[in-house]
N, C-alpha and C. Protein backbone atom coordinates (compact mmCIF):
# COMPACT_ATOMS: atom_id res chain seq x y z
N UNK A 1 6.67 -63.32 59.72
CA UNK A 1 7.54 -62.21 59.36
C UNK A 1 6.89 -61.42 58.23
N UNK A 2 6.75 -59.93 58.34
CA UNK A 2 5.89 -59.09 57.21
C UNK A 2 7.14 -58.74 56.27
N UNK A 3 6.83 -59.47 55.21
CA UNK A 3 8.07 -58.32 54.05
C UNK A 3 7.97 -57.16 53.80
N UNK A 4 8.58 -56.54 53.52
CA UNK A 4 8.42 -54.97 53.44
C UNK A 4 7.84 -54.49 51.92
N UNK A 5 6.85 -53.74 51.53
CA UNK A 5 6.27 -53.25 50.54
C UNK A 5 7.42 -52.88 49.49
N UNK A 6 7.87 -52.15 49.83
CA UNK A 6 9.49 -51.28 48.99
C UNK A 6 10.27 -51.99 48.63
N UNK A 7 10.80 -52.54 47.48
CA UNK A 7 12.16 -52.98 47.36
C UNK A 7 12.74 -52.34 46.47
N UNK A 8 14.11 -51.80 47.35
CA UNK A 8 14.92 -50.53 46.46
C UNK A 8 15.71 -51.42 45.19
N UNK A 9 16.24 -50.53 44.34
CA UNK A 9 17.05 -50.84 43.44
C UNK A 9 18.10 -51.86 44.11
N UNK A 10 18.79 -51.43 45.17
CA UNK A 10 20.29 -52.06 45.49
C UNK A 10 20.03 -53.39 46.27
N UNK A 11 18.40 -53.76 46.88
CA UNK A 11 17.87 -54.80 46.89
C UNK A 11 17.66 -55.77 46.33
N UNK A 12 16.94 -55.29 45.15
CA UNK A 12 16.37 -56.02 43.92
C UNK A 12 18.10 -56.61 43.10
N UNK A 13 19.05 -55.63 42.99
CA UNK A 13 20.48 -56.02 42.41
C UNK A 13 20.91 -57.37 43.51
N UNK A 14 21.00 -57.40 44.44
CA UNK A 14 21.71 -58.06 45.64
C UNK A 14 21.01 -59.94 45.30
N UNK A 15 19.51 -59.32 45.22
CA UNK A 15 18.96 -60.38 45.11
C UNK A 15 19.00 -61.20 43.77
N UNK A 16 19.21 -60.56 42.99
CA UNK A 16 19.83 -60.96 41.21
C UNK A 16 20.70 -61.96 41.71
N UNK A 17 21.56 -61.11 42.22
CA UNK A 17 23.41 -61.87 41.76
C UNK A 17 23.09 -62.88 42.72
N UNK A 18 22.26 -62.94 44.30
CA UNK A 18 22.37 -64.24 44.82
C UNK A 18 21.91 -65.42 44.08
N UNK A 19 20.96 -65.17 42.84
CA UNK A 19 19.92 -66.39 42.16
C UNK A 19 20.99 -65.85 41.22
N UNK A 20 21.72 -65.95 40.32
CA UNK A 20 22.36 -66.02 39.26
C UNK A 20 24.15 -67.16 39.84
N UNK A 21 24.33 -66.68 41.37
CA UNK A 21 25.14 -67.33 42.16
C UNK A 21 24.72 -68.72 41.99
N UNK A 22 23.59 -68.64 42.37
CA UNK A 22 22.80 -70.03 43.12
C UNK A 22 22.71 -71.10 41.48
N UNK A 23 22.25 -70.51 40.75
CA UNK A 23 22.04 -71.13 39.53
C UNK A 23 23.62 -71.69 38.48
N UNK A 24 24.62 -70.49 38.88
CA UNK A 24 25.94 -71.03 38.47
C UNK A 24 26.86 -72.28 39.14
N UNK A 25 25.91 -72.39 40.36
CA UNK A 25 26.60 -73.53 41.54
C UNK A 25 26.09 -74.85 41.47
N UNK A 26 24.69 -74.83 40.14
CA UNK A 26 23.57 -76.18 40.23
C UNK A 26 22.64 -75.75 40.11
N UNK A 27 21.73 -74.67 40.82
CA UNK A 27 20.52 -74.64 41.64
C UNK A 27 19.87 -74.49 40.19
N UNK A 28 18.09 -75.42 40.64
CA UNK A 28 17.52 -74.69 39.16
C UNK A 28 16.90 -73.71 39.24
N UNK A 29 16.49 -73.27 38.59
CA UNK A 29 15.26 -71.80 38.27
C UNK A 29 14.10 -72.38 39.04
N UNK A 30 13.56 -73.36 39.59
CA UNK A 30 12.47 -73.34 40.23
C UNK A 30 12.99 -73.51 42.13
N UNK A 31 14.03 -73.96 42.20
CA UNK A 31 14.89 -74.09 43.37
C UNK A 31 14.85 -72.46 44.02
N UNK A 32 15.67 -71.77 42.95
CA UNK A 32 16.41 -70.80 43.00
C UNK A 32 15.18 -69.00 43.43
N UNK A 33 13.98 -69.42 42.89
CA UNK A 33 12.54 -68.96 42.77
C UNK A 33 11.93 -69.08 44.21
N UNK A 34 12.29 -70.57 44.93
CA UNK A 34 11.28 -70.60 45.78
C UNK A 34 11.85 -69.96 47.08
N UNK A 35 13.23 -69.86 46.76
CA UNK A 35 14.16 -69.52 47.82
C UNK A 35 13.87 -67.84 47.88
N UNK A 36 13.98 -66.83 46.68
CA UNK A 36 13.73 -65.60 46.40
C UNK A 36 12.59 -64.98 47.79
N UNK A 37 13.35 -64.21 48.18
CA UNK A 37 11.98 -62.62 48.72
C UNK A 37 11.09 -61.95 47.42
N UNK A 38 11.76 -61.88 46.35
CA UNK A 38 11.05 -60.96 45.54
C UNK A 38 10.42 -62.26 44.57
N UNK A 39 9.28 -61.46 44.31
CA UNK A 39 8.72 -62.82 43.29
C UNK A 39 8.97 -62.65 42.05
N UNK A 40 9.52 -63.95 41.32
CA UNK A 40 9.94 -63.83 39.67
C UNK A 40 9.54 -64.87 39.28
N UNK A 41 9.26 -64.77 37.92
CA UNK A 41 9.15 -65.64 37.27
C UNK A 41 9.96 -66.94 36.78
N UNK A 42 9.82 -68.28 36.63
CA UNK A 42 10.96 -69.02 36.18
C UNK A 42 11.66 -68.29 34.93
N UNK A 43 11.03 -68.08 33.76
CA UNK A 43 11.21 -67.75 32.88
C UNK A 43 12.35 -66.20 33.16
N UNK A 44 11.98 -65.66 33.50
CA UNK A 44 12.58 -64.60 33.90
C UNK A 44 13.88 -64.74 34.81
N UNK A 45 14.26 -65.83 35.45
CA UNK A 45 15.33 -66.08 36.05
C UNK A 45 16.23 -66.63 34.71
N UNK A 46 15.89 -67.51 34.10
CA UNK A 46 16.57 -67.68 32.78
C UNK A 46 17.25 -67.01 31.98
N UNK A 47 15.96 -65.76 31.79
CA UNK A 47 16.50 -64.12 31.20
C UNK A 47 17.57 -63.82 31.10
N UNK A 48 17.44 -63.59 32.69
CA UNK A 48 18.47 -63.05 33.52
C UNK A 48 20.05 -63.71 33.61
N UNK A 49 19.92 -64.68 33.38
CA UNK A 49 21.09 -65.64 33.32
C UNK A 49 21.70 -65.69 32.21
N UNK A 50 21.05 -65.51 30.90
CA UNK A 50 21.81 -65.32 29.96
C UNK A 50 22.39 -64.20 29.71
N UNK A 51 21.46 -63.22 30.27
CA UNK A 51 22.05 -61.63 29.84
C UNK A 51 23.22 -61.79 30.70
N UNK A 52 23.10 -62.11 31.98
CA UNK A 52 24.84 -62.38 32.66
C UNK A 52 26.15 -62.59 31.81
N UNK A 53 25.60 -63.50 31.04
CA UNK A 53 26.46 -64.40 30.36
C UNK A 53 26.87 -63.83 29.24
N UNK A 54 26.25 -62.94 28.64
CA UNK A 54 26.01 -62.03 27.47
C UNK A 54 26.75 -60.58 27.97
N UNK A 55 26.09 -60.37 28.90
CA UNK A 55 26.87 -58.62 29.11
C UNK A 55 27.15 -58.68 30.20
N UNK A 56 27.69 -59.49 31.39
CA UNK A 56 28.76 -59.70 32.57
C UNK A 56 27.73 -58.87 33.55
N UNK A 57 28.78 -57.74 34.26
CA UNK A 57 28.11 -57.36 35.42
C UNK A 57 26.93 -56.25 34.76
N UNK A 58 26.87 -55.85 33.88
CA UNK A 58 26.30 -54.46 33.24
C UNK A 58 24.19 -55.35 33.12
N UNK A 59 24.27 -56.54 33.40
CA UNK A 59 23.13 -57.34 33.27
C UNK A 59 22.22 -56.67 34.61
N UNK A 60 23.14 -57.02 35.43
CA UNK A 60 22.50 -56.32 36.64
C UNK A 60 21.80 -55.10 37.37
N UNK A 61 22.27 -54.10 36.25
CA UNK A 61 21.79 -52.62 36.04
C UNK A 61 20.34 -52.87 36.09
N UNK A 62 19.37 -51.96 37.21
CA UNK A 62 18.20 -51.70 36.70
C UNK A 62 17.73 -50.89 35.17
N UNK A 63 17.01 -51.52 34.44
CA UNK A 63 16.75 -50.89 33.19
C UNK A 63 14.89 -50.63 33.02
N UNK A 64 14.31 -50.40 33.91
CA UNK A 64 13.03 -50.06 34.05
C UNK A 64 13.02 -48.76 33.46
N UNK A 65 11.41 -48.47 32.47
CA UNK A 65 11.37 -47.38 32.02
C UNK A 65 10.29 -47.12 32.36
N UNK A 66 9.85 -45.45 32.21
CA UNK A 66 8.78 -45.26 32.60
C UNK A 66 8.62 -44.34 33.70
N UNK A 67 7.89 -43.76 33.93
CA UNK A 67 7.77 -42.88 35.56
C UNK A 67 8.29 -43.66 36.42
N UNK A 68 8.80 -43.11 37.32
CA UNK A 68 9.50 -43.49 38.43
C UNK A 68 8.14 -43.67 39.60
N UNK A 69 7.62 -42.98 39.59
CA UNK A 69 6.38 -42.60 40.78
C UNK A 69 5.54 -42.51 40.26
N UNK A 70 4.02 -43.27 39.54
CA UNK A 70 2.89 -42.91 38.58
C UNK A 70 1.87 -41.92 39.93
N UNK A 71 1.74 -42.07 41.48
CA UNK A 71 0.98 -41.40 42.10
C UNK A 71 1.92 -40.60 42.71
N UNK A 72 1.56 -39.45 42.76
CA UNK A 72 2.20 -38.52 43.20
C UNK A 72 0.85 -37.73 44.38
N UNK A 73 1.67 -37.06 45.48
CA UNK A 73 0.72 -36.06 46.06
C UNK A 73 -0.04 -37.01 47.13
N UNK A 74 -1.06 -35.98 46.96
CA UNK A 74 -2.23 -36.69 48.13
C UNK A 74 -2.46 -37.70 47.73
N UNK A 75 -2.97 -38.34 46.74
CA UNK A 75 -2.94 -39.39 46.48
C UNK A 75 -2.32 -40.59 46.73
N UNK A 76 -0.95 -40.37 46.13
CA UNK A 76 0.19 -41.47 47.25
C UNK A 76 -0.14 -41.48 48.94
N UNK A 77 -0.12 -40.50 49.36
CA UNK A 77 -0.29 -40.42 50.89
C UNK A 77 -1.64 -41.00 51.18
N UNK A 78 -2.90 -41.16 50.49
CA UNK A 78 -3.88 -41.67 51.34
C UNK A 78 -3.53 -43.35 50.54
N UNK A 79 -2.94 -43.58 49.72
CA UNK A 79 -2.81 -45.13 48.98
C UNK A 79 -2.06 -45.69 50.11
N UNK A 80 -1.33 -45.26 50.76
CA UNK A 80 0.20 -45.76 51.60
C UNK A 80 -0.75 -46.13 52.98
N UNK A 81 -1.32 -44.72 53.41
CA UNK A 81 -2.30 -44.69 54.26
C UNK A 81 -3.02 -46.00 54.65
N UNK A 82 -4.31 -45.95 53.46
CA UNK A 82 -5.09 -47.11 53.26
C UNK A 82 -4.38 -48.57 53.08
N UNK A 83 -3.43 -48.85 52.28
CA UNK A 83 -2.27 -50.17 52.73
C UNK A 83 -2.55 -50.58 53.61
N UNK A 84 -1.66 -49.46 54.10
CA UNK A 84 -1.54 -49.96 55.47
C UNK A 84 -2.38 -49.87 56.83
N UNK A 85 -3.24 -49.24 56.65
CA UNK A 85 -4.71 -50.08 57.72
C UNK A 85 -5.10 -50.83 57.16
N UNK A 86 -5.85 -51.20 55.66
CA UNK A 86 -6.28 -52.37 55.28
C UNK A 86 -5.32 -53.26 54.48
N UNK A 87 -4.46 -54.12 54.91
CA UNK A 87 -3.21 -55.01 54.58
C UNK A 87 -4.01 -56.01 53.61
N UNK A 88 -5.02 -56.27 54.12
CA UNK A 88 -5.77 -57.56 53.22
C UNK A 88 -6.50 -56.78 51.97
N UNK A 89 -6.51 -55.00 51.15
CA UNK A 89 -7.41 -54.98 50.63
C UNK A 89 -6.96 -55.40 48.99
N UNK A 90 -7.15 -55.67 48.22
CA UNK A 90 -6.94 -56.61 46.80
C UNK A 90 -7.01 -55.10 45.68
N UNK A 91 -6.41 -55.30 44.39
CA UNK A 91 -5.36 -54.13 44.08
C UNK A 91 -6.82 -53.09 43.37
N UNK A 92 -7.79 -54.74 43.06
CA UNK A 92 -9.34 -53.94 42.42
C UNK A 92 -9.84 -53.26 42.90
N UNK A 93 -9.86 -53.64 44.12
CA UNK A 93 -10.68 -52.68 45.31
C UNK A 93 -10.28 -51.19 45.51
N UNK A 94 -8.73 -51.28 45.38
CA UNK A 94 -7.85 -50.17 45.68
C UNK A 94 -8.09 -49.32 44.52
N UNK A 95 -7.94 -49.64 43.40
CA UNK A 95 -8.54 -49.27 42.32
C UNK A 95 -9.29 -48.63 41.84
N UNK A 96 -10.47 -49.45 42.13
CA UNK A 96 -11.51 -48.39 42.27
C UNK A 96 -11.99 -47.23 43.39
N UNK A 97 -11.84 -47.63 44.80
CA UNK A 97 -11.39 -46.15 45.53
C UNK A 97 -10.49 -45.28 45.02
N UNK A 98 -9.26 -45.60 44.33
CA UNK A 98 -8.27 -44.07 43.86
C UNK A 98 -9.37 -43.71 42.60
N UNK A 99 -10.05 -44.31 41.77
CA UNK A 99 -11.10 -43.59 40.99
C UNK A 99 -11.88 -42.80 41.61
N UNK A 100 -12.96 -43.36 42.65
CA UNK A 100 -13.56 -42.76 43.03
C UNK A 100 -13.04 -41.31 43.56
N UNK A 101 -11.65 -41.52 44.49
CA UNK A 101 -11.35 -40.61 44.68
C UNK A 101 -11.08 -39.25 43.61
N UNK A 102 -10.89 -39.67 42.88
CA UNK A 102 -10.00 -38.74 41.86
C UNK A 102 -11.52 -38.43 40.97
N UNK A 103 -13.01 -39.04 40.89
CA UNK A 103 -13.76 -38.27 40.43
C UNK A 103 -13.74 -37.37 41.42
N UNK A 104 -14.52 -37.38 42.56
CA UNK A 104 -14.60 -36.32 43.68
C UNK A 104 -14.01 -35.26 43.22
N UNK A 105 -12.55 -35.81 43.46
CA UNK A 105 -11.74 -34.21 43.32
C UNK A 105 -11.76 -33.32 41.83
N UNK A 106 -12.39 -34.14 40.80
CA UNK A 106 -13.07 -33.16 40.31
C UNK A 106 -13.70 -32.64 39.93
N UNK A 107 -15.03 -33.36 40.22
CA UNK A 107 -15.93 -32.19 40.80
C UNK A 107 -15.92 -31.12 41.38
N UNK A 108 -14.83 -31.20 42.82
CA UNK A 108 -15.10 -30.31 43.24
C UNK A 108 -14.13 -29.17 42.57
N UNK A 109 -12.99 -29.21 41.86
CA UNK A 109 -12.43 -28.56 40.59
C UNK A 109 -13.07 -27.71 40.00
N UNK A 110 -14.08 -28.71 38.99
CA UNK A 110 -15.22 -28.02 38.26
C UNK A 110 -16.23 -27.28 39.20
N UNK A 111 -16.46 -27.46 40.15
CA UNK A 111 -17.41 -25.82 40.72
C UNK A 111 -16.45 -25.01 41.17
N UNK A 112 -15.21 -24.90 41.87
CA UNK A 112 -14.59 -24.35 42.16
C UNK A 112 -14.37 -22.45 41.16
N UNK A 113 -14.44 -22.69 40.16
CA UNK A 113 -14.89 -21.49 39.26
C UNK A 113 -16.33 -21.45 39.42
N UNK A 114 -16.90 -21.84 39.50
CA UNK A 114 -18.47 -21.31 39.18
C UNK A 114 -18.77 -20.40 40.49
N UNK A 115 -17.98 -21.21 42.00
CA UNK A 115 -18.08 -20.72 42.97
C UNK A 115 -17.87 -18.99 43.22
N UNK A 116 -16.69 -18.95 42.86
CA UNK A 116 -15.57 -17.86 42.46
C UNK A 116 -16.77 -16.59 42.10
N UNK A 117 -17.49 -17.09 40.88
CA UNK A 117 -18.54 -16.23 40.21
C UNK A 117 -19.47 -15.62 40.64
N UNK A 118 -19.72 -17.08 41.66
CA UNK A 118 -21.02 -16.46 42.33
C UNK A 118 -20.94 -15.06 43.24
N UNK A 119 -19.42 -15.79 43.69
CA UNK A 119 -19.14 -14.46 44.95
C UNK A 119 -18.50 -13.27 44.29
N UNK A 120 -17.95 -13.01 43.25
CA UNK A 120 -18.12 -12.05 42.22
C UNK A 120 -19.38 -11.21 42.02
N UNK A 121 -20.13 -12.26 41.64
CA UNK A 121 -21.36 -11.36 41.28
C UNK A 121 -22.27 -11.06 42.85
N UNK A 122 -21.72 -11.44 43.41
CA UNK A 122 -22.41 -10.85 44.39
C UNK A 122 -21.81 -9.40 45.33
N UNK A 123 -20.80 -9.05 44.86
CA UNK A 123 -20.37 -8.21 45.36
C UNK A 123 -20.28 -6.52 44.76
C-alpha cells in the first residue's frame, strides 16, 4: 500500500487525538508510534500529551510557522514531477538538482539583458 505524500492539517489533527486516545486507554508512546501513518517521534508523542492535559482541545490546533509553501512555481511542478517518476530518489539528490536547476535559471536571467542590447544595438 503507497501512503500518500500530503498530509493535510485535518489529517495530521485526526491522527493526534487517535494516539492521545490510545495513550489515555494504556497504550505507550512506543505502542502508540508504531501503530501511527505519520512518523513521530516518542518524545514528541509525550509533548503532545501533556499539552492535552494542559490546554484540552486547543493542543490540537496546528501551530506551524513559517511559509506555508517554501517552492513555489515551476519549481514545485518539476519537484512533484520528478517524485514522482523517481519514488526511490533521496532528499540530497533532489537537492542538489533544484540547485542546479535554479543556477541555470540564472544564468539565463543574467544574459537575458545583455541579449536585449545586443538587439538594440543592432537596430
Amino acid at each position: 500500500m503507497m501512503m500518500s505524500l500530503v498530509v493535510t492539517m485535518d489529517q495530521r489533527q485526526a491522527v493526534r487525538r487517535e494516539m492521545i486516545q490510545q495513550m489515555e486507554q494504556g497504550a505507550t508512546a512506543s505502542d502508540v508510534r508504531r501503530l501511527c501513518p505519520i512518523p513521530i517521534h516518542r518524545t514528541t508523542v509525550y509533548r503532545l500529551l501533556k499539552r492535552v492535559e494542559r490546554e484540552g482541545e486547543q493542543a490540537f490546533v496546528e501551530q506551524r510557522h513559517g511559509h506555508p509553501t517554501k517552492l513555489r512555481g515551476d519549481v514545485l511542478t518539476w519537484v512533484l514531477e520528478y517524485c514522482q517518476s523517481h519514488a526511490s530518489a533521496s532528499s540530497s539528490e533532489l537537492q542538489c538538482l533544484v540547485a542546479e536547476r535554479r543556477k541555470k535559471s540564472r544564468k539565463r536571467a543574467s544574459r537575458l539583458p545583455q541579449d536585449i542590447m545586443n538587439r538594440l544595438g543592432a537596430c
